[in-house]
Protein backbone atom coordinates (compact mmCIF):
# COMPACT_ATOMS: atom_id res chain seq x y z
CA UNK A 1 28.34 15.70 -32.50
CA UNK A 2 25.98 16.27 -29.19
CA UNK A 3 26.55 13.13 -27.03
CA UNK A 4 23.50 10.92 -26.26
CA UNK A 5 21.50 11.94 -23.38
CA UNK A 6 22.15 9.69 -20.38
CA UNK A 7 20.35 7.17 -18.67
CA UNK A 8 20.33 7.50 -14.91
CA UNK A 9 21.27 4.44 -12.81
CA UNK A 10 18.12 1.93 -12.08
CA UNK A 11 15.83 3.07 -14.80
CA UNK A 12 15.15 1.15 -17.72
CA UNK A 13 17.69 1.58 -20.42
CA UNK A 14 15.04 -0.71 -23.72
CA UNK A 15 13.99 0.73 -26.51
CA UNK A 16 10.62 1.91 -26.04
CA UNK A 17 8.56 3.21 -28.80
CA UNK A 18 6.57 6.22 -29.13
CA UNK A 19 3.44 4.56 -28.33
CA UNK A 20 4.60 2.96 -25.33
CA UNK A 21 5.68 6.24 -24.14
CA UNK A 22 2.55 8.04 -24.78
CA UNK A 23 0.28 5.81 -23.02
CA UNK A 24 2.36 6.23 -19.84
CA UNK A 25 2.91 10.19 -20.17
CA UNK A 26 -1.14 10.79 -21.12
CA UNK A 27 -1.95 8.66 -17.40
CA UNK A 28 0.70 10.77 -15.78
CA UNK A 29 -1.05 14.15 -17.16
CA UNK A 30 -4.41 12.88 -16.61
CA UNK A 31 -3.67 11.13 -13.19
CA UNK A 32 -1.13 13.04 -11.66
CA UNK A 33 -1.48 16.14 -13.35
CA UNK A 34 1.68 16.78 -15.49
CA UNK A 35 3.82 14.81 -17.92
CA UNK A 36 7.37 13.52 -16.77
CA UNK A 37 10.51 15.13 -18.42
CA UNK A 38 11.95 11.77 -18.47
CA UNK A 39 9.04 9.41 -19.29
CA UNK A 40 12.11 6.18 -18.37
CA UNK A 41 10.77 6.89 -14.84
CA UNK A 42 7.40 6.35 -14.62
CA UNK A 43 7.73 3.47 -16.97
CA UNK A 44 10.37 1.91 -14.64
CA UNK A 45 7.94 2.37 -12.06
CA UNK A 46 5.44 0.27 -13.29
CA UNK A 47 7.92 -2.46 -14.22
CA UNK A 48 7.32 -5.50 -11.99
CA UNK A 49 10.59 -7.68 -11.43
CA UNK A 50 8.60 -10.74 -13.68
CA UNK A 51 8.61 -8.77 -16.83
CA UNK A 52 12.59 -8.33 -16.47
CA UNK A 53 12.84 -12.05 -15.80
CA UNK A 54 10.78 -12.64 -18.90
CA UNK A 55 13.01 -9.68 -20.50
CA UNK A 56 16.33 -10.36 -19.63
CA UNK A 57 18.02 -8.98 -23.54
CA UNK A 58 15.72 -5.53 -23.37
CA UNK A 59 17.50 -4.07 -21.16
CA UNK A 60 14.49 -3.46 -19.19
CA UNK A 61 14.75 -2.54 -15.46
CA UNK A 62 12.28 -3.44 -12.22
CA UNK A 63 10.82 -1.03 -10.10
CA UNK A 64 12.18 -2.25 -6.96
CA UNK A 65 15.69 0.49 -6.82
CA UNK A 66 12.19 3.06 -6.93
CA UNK A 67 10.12 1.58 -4.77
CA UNK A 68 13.47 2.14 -2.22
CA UNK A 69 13.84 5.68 -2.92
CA UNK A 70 9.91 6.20 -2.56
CA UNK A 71 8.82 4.55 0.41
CA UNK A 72 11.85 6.71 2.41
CA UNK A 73 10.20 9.73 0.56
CA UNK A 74 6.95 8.71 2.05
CA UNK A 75 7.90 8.16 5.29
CA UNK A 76 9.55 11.03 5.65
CA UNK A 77 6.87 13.57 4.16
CA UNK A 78 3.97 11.75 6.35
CA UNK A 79 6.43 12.00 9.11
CA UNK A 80 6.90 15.43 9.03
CA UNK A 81 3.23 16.15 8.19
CA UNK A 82 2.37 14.39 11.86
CA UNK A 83 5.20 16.17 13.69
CA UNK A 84 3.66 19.20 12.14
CA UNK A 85 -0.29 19.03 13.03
CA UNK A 86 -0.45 16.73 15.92
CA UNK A 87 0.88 17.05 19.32
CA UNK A 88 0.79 13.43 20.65
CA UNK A 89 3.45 11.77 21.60
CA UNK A 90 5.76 9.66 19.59
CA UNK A 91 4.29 6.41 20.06
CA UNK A 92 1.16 7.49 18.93
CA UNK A 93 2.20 9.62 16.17
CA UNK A 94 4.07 6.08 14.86
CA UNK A 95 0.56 4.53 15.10
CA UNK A 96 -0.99 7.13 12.83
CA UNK A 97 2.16 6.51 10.45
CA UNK A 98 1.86 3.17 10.25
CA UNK A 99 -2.24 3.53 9.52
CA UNK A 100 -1.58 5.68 6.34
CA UNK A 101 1.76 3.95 5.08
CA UNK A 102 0.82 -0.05 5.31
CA UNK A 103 0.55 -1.80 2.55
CA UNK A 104 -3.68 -1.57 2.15
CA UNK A 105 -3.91 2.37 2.65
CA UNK A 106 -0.91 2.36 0.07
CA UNK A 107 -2.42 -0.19 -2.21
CA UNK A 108 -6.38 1.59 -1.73
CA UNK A 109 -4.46 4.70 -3.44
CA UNK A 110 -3.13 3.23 -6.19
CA UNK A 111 -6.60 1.57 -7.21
CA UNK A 112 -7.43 5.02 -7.19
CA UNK A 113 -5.26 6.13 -9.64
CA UNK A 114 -6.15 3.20 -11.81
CA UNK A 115 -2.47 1.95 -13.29
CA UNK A 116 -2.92 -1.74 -13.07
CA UNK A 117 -3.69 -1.88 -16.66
CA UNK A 118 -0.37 -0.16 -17.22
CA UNK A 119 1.79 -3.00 -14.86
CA UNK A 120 4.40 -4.47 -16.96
CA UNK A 121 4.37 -7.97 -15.66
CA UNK A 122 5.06 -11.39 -17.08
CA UNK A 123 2.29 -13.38 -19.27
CA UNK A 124 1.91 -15.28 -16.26
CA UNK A 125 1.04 -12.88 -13.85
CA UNK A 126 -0.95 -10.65 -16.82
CA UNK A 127 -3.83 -13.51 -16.69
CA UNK A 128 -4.68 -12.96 -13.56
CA UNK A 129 -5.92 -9.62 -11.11
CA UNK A 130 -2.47 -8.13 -9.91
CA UNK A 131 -1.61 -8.56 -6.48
CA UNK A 132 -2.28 -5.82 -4.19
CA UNK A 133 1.25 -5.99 -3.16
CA UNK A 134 2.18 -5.10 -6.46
CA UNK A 135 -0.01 -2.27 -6.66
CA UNK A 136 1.03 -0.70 -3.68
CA UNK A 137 5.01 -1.25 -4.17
CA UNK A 138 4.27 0.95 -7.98
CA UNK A 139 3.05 3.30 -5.95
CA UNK A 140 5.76 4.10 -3.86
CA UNK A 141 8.10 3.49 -7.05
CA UNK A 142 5.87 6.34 -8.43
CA UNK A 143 6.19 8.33 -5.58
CA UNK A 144 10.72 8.01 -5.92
CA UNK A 145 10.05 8.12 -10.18
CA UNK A 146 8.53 11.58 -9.50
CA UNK A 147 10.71 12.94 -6.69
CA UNK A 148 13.89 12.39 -9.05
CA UNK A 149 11.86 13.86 -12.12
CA UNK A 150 9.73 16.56 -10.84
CA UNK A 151 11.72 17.47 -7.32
CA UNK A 152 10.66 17.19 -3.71
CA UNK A 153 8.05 19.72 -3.57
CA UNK A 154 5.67 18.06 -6.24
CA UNK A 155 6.16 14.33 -4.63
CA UNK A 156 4.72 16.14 -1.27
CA UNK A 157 1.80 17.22 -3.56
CA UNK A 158 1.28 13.78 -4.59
CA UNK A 159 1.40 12.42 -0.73
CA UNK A 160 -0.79 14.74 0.29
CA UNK A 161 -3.38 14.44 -2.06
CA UNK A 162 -2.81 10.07 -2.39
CA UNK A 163 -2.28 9.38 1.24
CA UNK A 164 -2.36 12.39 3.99
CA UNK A 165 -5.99 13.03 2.93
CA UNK A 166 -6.91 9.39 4.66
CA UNK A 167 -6.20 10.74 7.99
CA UNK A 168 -9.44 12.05 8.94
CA UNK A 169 -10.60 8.40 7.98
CA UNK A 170 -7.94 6.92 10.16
CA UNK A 171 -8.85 8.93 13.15
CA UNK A 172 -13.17 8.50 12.35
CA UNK A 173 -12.44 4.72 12.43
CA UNK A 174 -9.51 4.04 15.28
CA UNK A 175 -7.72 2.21 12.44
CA UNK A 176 -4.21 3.55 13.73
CA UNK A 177 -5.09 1.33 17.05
CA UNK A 178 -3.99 -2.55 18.05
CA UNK A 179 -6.72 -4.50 16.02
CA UNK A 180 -7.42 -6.98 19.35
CA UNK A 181 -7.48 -3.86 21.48
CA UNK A 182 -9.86 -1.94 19.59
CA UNK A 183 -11.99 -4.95 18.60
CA UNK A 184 -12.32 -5.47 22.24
CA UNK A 185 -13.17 -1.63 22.85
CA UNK A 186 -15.92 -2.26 20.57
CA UNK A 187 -17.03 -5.15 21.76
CA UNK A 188 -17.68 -3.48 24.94
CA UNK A 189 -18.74 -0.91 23.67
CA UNK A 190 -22.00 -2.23 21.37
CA UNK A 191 -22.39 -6.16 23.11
CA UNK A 192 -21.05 -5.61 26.58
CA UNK A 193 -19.04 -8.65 26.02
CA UNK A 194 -15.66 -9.40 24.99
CA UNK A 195 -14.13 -11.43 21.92
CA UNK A 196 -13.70 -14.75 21.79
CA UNK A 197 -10.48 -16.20 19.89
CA UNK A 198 -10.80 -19.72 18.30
CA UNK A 199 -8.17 -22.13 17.13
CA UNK A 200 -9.96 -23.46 13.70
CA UNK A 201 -7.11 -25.48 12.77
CA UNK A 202 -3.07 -25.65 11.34
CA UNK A 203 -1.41 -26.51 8.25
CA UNK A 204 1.97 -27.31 7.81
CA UNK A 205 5.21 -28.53 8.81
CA UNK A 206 6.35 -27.85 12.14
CA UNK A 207 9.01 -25.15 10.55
CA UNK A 208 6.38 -23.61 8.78
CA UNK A 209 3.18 -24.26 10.27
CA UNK A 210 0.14 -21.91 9.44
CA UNK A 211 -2.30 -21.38 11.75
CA UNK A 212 -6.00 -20.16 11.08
CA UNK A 213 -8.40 -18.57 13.80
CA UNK A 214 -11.93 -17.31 14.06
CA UNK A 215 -13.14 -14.30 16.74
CA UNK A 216 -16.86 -14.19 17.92
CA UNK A 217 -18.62 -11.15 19.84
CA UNK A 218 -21.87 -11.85 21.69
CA UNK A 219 -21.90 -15.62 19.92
CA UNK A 220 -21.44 -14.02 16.32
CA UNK A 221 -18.55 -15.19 14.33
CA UNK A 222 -16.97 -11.79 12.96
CA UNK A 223 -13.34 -12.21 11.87
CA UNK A 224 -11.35 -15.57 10.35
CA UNK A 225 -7.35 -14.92 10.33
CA UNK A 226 -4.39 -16.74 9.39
CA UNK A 227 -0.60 -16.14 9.93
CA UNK A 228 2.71 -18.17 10.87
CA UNK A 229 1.68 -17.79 14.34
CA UNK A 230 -0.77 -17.51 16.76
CA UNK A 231 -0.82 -13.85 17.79
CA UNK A 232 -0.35 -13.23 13.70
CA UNK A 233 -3.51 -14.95 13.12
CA UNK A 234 -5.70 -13.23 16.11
CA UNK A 235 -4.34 -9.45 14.70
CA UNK A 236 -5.97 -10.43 11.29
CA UNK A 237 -9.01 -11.89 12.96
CA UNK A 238 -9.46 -8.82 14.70
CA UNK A 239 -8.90 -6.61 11.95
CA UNK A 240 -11.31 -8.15 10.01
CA UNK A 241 -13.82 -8.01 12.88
CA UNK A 242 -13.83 -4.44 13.35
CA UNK A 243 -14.39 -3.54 9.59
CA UNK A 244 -17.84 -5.73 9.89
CA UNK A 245 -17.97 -2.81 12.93
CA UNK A 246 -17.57 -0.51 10.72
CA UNK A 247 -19.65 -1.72 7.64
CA UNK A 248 -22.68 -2.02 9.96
CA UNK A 249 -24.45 0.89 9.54
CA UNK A 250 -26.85 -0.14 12.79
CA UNK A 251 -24.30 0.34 15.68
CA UNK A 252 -23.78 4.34 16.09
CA UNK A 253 -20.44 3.94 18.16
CA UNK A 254 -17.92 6.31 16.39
CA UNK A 255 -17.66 9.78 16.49
């Protein structure tokens, strides 16, 4: 009698029916572009740690053992991909990293694909839009599902073609540079001015206090922030500042 096939550590170990497992294997062929020898994977993958709270007899497993593997698979093929093409040194080559690995370039590529229907999540969290946290962490669950199904060489197929092809958009824009250091560039650049950082107001107990900040160039408001401090609040300011930059099809700056 042939023993039953094995389940490997960290992947969901339910009953799943043939339905279930056809819906995820027809978005891996049409998506990624072939089907997964063990379909457990890229189910697991999309398994958000509130359907296994909400689970806890199926035998049903989270994403987040995945989502491990995969983000030191990323990491490593971007890595490599920058040591390989650029000659800058290291701490701009970590700049470029961080630009195509943080959590929005990660979570822009998983809208791409399209898989938030396919999120197992609790009821709760199924009536409303998923987080983009949640989006990006499947993705780099994904990316460790098809490293242990398909091998190395097709999850650096899938990197290439999710993430590495943003670089071009990372250099066009500066994104890869301090957000208050490049707002300031621009600045400069377009209003021959520099920001100005505002102190809106706080929230919170002293232990936890939030604190919320608006930037102005040339006496237009451009960028609101918040964060647990300060500085944290300025960096999203900024950020959001330079995309209205970048949005405004007017000011000719870049490249």
């Amino acid at each position: 009698m042939p023993k039953p096939k094995s389940v490997p550590p960290g992947i969901t170990r339910e009953k799943l029916s043939a339905e279930t497992i056809h819906d995820y294997q027809a978005f891996s062929k049409d998506r990624l572009g072939f089907t997964f020898k063990e379909p457990r994977y890229i189910i697991t993958a999309l398994t958000h740690r509130s359907y296994v709270n909400e689970h806890k007899s199926s035998g049903s497993e989270h994403n987040e053992r995945l989502e491990f593997l995969g983000d030191a698979v990323l990491e490593l093929v971007v890595t490599d991909y920058l040591y390989q093409n650029f000659t800058e040194p290291e701490g701009i080559l970590t700049n470029y990293r961080s630009a195509l690995v943080k959590t929005e370039s990660i979570y822009n590529a998983g809208e791409r694909l399209n898989y938030a229907h396919l999120l197992r999540v609790s009821r709760g969290e199924r009536r409303t839009t998923p987080k983009p946290v949640m989006i990006a962490d499947a993705f780099e669950a994904m990316i460790g599902a098809i490293y242990l199904d398909q091998g190395l060489g097709v999850a650096i197929k899938f990197i290439e073609k999710n993430i590495i092809t943003d670089m071009l958009e990372v250099l066009r824009t500066g994104s890869w540079r301090e957000p208050k250091s490049r707002l300031q560039e621009l600045a400069q650049a377009t209003d021959q001015s520099l920001p100005q950082y505002k102190l809106v107001k706080t929230e919170g107990p002293d232990h936890a206090r939030t604190y919320y900040v608006s930037v102005s160039v040339g006496g237009r408001r451009l960028g609101r922030g918040q964060g647990s401090s300060k500085q944290v609040a300025e960096q999203k300011a900024a950020e959001e500042a330079v995309h209205h930059f970048l949005a405004d099809n007017k000011r000719k700056w870049y490249k």
